[in-house]
Each structure stands twice: as structure tokens, then as C-alpha cells.
Protein backbone atom coordinates (compact mmCIF):
# COMPACT_ATOMS: atom_id res chain seq x y z
CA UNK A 1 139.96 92.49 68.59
CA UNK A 2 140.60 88.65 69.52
CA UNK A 3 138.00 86.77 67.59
CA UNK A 4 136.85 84.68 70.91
CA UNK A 5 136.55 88.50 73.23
CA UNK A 6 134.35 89.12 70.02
CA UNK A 7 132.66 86.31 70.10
CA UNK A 8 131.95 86.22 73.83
CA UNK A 9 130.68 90.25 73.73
CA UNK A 10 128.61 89.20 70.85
CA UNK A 11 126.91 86.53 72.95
CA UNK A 12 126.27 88.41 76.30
CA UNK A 13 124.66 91.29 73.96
CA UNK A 14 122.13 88.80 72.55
CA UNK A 15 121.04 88.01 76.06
CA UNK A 16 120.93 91.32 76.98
CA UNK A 17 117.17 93.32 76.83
CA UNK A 18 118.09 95.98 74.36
CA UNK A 19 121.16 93.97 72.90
CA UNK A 20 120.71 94.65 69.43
CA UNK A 21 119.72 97.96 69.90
CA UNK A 22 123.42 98.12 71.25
CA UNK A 23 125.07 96.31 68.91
CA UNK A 24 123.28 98.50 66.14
CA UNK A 25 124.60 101.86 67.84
CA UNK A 26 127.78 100.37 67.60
CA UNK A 27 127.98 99.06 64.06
CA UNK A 28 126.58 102.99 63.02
CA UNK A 29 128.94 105.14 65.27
CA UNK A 30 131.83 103.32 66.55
CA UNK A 31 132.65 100.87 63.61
CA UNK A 32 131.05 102.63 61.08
CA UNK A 33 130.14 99.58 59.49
CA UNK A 34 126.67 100.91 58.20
CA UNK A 35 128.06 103.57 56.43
CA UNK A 36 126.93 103.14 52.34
CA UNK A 37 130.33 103.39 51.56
CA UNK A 38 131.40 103.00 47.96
CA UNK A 39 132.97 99.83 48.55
CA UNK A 40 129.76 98.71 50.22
CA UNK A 41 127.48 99.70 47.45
CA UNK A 42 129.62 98.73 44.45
CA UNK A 43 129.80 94.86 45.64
CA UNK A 44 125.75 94.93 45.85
CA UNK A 45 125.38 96.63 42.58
CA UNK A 46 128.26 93.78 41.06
CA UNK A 47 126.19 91.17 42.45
CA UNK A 48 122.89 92.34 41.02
CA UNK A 49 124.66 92.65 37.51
CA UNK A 50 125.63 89.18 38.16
CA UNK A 51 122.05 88.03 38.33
CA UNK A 52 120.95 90.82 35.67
CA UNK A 53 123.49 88.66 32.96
CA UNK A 54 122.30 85.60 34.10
CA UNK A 55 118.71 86.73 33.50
CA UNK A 56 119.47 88.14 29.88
CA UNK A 57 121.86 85.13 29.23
CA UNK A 58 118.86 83.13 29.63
CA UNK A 59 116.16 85.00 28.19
CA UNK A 60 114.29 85.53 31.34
CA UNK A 61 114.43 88.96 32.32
CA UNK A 62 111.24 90.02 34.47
CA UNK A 63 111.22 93.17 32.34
CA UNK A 64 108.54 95.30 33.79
CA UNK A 65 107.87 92.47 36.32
CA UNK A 66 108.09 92.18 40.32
CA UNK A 67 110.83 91.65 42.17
CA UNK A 68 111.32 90.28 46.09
CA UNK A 69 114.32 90.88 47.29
CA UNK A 70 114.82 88.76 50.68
CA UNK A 71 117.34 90.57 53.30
CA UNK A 72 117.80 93.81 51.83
CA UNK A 73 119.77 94.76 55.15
CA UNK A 74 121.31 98.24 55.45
CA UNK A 75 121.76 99.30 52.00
CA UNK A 76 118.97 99.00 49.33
CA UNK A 77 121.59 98.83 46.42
CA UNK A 78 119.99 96.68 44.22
CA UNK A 79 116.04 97.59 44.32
CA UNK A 80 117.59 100.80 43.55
CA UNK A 81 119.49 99.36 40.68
CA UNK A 82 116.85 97.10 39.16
CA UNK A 83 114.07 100.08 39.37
CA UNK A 84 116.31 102.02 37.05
CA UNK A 85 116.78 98.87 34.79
CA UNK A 86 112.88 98.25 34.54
CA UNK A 87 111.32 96.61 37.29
CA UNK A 88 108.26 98.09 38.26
CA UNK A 89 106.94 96.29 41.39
CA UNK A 90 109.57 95.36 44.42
CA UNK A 91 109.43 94.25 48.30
CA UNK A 92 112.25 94.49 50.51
CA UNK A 93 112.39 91.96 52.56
CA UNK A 94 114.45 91.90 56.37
CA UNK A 95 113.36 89.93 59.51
CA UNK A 96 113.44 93.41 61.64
CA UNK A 97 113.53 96.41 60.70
CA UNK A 98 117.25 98.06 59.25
CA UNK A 99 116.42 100.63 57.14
CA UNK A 100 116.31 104.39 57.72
CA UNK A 101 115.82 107.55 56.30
CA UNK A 102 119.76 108.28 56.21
CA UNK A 103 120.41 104.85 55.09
CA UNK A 104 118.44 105.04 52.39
CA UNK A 105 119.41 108.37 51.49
CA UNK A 106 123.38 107.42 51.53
CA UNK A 107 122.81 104.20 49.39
CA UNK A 108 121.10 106.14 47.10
CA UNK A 109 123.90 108.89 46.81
CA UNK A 110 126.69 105.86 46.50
CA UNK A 111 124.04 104.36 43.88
CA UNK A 112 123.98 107.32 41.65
CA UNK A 113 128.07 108.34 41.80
CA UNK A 114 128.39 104.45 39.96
CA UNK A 115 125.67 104.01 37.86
CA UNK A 116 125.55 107.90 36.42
CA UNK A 117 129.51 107.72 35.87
CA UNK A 118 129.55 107.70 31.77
CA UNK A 119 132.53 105.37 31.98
CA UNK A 120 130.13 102.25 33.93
CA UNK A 121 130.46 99.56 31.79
CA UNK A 122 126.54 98.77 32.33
CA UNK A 123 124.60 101.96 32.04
CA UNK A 124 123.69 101.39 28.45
CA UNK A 125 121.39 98.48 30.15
CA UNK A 126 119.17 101.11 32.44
CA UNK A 127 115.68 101.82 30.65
CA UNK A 128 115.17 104.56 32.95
CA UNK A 129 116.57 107.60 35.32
CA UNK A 130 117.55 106.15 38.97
CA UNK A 131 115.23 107.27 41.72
CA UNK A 132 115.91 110.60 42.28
CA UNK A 133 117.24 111.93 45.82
CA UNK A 134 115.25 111.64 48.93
CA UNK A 135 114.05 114.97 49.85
CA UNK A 136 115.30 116.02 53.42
CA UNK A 137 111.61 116.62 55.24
CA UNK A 138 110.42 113.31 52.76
CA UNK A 139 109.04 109.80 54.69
CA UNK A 140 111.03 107.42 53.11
CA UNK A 141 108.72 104.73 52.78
CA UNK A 142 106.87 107.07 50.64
CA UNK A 143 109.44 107.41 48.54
CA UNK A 144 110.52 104.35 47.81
CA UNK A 145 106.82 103.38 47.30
CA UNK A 146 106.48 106.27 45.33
CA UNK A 147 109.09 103.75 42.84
CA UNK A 148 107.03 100.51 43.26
CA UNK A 149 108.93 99.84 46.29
CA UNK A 150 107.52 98.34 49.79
CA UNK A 151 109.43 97.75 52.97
CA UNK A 152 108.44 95.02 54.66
CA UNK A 153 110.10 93.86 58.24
CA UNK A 154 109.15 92.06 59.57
CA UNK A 155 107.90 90.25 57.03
CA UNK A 156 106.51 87.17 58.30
CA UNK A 157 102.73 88.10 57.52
CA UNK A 158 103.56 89.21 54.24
CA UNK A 159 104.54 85.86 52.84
CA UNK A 160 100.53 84.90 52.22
CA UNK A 161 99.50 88.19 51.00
CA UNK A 162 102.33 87.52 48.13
CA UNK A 163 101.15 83.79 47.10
CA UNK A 164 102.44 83.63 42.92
CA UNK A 165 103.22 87.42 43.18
CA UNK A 166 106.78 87.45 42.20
CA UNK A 167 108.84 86.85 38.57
CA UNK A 168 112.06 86.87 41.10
CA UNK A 169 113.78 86.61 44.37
CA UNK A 170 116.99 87.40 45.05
CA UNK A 171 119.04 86.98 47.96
CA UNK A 172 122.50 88.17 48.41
CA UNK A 173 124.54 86.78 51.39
CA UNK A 174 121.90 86.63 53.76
CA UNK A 175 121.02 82.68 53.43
CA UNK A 176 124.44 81.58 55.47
CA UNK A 177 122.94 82.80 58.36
CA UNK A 178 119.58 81.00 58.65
CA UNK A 179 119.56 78.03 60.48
CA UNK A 180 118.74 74.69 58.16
CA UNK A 181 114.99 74.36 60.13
CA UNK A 182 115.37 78.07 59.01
CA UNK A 183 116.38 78.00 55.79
CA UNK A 184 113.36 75.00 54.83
CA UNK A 185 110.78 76.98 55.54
CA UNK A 186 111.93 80.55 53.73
CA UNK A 187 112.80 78.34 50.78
CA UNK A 188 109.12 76.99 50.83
CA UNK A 189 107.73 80.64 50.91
CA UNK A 190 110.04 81.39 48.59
CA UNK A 191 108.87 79.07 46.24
CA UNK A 192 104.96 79.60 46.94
CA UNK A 193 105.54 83.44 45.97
CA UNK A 194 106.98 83.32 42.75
CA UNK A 195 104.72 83.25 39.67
CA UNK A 196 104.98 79.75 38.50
CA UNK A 197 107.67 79.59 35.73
CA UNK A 198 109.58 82.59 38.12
CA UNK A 199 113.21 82.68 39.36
CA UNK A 200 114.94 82.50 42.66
CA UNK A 201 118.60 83.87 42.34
CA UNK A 202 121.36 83.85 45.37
CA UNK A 203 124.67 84.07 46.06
CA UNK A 204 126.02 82.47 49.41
CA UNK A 205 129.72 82.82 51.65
CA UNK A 206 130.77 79.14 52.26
CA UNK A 207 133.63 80.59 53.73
CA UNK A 208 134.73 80.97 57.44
CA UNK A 209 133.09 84.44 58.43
CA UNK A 210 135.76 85.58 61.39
CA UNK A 211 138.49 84.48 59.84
CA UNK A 212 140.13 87.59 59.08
CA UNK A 213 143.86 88.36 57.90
CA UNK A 214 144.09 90.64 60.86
CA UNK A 215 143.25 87.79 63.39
CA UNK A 216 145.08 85.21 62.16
CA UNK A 217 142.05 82.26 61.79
CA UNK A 218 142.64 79.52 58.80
CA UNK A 219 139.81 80.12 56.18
CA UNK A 220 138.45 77.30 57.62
CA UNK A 221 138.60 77.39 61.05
CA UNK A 222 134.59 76.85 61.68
CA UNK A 223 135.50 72.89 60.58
CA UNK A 224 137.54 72.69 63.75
CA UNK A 225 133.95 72.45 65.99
CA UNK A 226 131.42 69.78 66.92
CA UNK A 227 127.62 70.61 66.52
CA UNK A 228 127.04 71.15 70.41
CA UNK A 229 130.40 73.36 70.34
CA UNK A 230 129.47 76.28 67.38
CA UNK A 231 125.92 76.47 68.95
CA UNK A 232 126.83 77.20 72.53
CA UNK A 233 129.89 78.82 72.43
CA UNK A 234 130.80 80.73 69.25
CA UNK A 235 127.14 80.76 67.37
CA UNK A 236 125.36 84.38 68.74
CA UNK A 237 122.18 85.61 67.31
CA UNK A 238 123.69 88.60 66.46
CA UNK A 239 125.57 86.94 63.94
CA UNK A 240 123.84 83.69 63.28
CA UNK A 241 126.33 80.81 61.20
CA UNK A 242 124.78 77.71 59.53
CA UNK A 243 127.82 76.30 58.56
CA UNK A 244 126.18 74.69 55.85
CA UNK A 245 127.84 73.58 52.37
CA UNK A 246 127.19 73.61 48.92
CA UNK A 247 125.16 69.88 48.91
CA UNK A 248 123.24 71.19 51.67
CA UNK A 249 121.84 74.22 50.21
CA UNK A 250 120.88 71.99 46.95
CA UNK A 251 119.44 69.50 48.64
CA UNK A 252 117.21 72.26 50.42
CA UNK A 253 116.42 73.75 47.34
CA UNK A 254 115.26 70.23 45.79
CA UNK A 255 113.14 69.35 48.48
CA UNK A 256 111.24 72.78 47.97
CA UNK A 257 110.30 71.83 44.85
CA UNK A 258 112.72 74.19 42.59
CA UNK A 259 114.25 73.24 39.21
CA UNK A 260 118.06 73.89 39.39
CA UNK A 261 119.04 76.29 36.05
CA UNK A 262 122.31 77.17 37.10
CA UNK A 263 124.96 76.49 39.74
CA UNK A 264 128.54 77.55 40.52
CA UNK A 265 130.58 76.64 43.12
CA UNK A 266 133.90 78.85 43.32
CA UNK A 267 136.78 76.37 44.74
CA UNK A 268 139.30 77.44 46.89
CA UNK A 269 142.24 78.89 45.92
CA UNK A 270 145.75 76.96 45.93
CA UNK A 271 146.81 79.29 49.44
CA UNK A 272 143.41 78.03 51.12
CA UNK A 273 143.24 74.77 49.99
CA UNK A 274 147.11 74.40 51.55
CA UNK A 275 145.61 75.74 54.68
CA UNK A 276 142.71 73.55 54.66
CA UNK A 277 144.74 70.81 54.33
CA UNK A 278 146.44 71.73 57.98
CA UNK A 279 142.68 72.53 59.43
CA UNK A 280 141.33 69.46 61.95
CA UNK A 281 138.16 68.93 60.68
CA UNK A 282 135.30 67.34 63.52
CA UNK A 283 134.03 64.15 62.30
CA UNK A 284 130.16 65.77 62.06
CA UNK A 285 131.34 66.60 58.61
CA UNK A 286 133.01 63.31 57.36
CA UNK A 287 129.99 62.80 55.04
CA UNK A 288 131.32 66.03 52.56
CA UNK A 289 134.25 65.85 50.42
CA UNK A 290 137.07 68.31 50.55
CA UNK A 291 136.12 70.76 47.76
CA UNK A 292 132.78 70.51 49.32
CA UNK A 293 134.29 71.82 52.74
CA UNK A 294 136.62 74.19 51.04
CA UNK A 295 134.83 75.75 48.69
CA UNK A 296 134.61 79.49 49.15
CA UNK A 297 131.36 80.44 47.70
CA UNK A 298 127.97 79.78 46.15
CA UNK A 299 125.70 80.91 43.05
CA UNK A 300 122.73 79.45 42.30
CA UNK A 301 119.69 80.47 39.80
CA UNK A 302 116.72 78.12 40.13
CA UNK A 303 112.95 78.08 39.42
CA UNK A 304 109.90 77.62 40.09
CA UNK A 305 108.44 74.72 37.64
CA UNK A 306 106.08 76.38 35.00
CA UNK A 307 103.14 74.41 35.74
């Protein structure tokens, strides 16, 4: 589909009573794009592994600690994961409510054809069984609280009830679509819920989220656009941008009060930075420099000062 005709049906649903109902159906039975495929479920599980190793690399591993993880979205992949490597208390976190009993149920099957292969290069680091399967007749918030697990959306009255609760928050490609206002106050929450010393791990798209190879947008088309532009005409609520960078996002962070422990910025390659390089960029983002606006993508591990 023509990125704009997507845009465009994207915006009249989120005017629409019932438009995200819609879009919903359509993401589960026309594209299938709920669907805990293995793809799906092995990029969550790499990207929990990636904070796992960071963790260990830096002695800080919450063993038998409590874990937030903050837009769990349609595929609980990695409170799965990280209750089978020794986390005892979690809360999935999403701003309405995704999950399901089939959702869970699918992750969970994609979860254990990885992780109980014999060849997976990481089982040796699980200190327990994964969950075992969700019974068909089961409530599946039982279940997963049955495993020290609590679904929470939305989760906006939670935040006080979990003042210094946490040893970690993670966060994997969710913050890119929280609005800066946004993204200041869920940091601050963020940092009033982890146990002081605690750790707030994420990893972040700074790349251009319709460009596709099937639609033929430069990786960096979103630079084309003034402010007034990407709000009211290709922004929706249904898929929320920020078009934020990697300065922004520390500078965020700083201001909440976190320590930065580690942060990687992957540049882009040699193709994208050649197609950069032919990408107008609007002069609302003169103030960044050019591996700033090309960069592709964001890790960061930072904490919450000790005392």
C-alpha cells in the first residue's frame, strides 16, 4: 500500500469512535501482524539477552529481584524469558490493554520452541523451567500471576503504588512513540519506581518507521517535514512518531535524574548514509549533526543514583 493512502486511513481511524478497535481486528486477521510468530518472538528474546549480558557484564543482575517491563505490547517474550532466568516479581506494563488469552498462549509456545532447543546458545543461563503452557479453560492473568507476573493497562494508577519497587525497567521499542511532554513524565515515574541503586534498560528505532523497501521511502524520509507538517498530516495516534534523536533521549534521561552506565548509538550504514546525504532535511533540525540524524538505533543502560 502507498505509504500516504496508509497514512491517511490511519488518521481517519483515530478519529473514528471504535477506531482502534478496527485497526486491532485488522492487525489480528487481515495482516496477521499479531501473530507470535517465530520471527516476532526471537527478536524480543535477542533483545532481552542483550540487556541480560549487559546486566552480568556489569555485575548487576536483579537475581531473584523485580522487574517492570514498560510496553509489553502483544507478545510477553521477555517476562517469559526473565521468569525462567530468575526473576521472581514482574509488571507488564501497556497504556491499554493488548494482551489476550491466545496471545499469551502463542508467545509462550514460540518462547518454549527457542529457549528448550538444546542447541540455544543461552539456555545454560536459565535457573529454572519456563512457565509451563496455559491451560485451555485457564484465566490468564492467573497464570501469569501464578509466575510473579501482573498485567497492568492501563497503568497510570499503578505508577504510585510501585514508588522504589523495581531493581529494573526495560523498554524495548516502545519509547519512539511517546511524545517528548510524553516521554518526561514516564521517565520521571520511571525513575521514582526503581529501588535506588536500580537499572533502567532500552533500546530505541531512530530510524524512519514507513520507510520500507517495498515502498520506496529513503531511510530518512521523516527529516523531509516541518514540526506543524508530521503532526497534522502524517503523525496518527495509531502509530504515534517522536522523531526524536539520540541527544534528545539523553538529555531526557539527565534531566530525570539518571546516571548514564552505558550508551550505544549504531551509525548508519555506508548505503544509508549515501541516501541521507540526498534526503532535504527541514531546518527544525539544523541544531543535530549528521550521525545524529542518521543514526539508526539506540541502547542505553542507566540508573537510578544509589543514594
Amino acid at each position: 500500500m502507498n505509504w500516504l493512502l496508509k497514512i491517511a486511513a490511519f488518521r481517519v481511524l483515530s478519529t473514528l469512535p471504535g477506531g482502534s478497535k478496527v485497526y486491532h481486528w485488522a492487525q489480528q486477521y487481515v495482516t496477521h501482524s499479531l501473530v507470535a510468530t517465530r520471527e516476532r518472538v526471537s527478536l524480543k528474546i535477542e533483545i532481552g539477552l542483550l540487556y541480560w549480558d549487559w546486566l552480568e557484564r556489569n555485575a548487576v543482575v536483579p537475581l531473584d529481584g523485580s522487574h517492570l517491563d514498560f510496553g509489553t505490547g502483544w507478545h510477553p517474550s521477555i517476562p517469559l524469558l526473565y521468569h525462567a532466568l530468575g526473576i521472581d516479581r514482574q509488571w507488564l506494563f501497556d497504556i491499554t490493554p493488548l494482551l489476550d488469552a491466545a496471545l499469551v498462549r502463542e508467545t509462550r509456545e514460540t518462547v518454549a520452541q527457542i529457549v528448550e532447543n538444546p542447541a540455544w546458545p543461552a539456555r545454560l543461563k536459565l535457573r529454572r523451567p519456563l512457565l509451563g503452557p496455559l491451560p485451555a479453560d485457564a484465566d490468564w492473568r492467573a497464570y501469569l500471576r501464578g509466575a510473579g507476573m501482573e498485567y497492568v493497562a492501563p497503568y497510570g494508577a499503578a505508577w504510585r503504588k510501585l514508588e522504589s519497587q523495581a531493581d529494573l525497567v526495560t523498554s524495548t521499542q516502545v519509547l519512539l512513540h511517546i511524545s517528548r511532554a510524553g516521554l518526561r513524565e514516564i521517565f520521571a515515574h520511571i525513575f521514582r519506581t526503581l529501588k535506588p541503586g536500580g537499572h533502567f534498560l532500552a533500546t530505541i528505532h531512530l530510524r524512519d518507521l514507513h520507510a520500507t523497501p517495498q515502498n520506496g521511502l529513503l531511510p530518512h524520509n521523516h527529516l523531509r517535514y516541518s514540526p506543524w507538517v508530521w503532526e497534522n498530516l502524517v503523525n496518527t495516534g495509531l502509530m504515534p512518531y517522536n522523531r526524536l534523536k539520540a541527544p534528545d533521549y539523553r538529555a531526557l534521561i539527565e534531566e530525570a535524574g539518571f546516571i548514564i552506565r552505558g550508551w550505544e548509538v549504531e551509525p548508519a550504514t555506508t548505503q544509508e548514509m549515501e541516501a541521507f546525504l540526498r534526503t532535504p532535511v527541514h531546518e527544525c533540525f539544523a541544531g543535530y549533526s549528521r550521525d545524529d540524524l542518521s543514526a539508526r538505533h539506540l541502547f542505553f543502560a542507566v540508573q537510578k543514583p544509589a543514594c
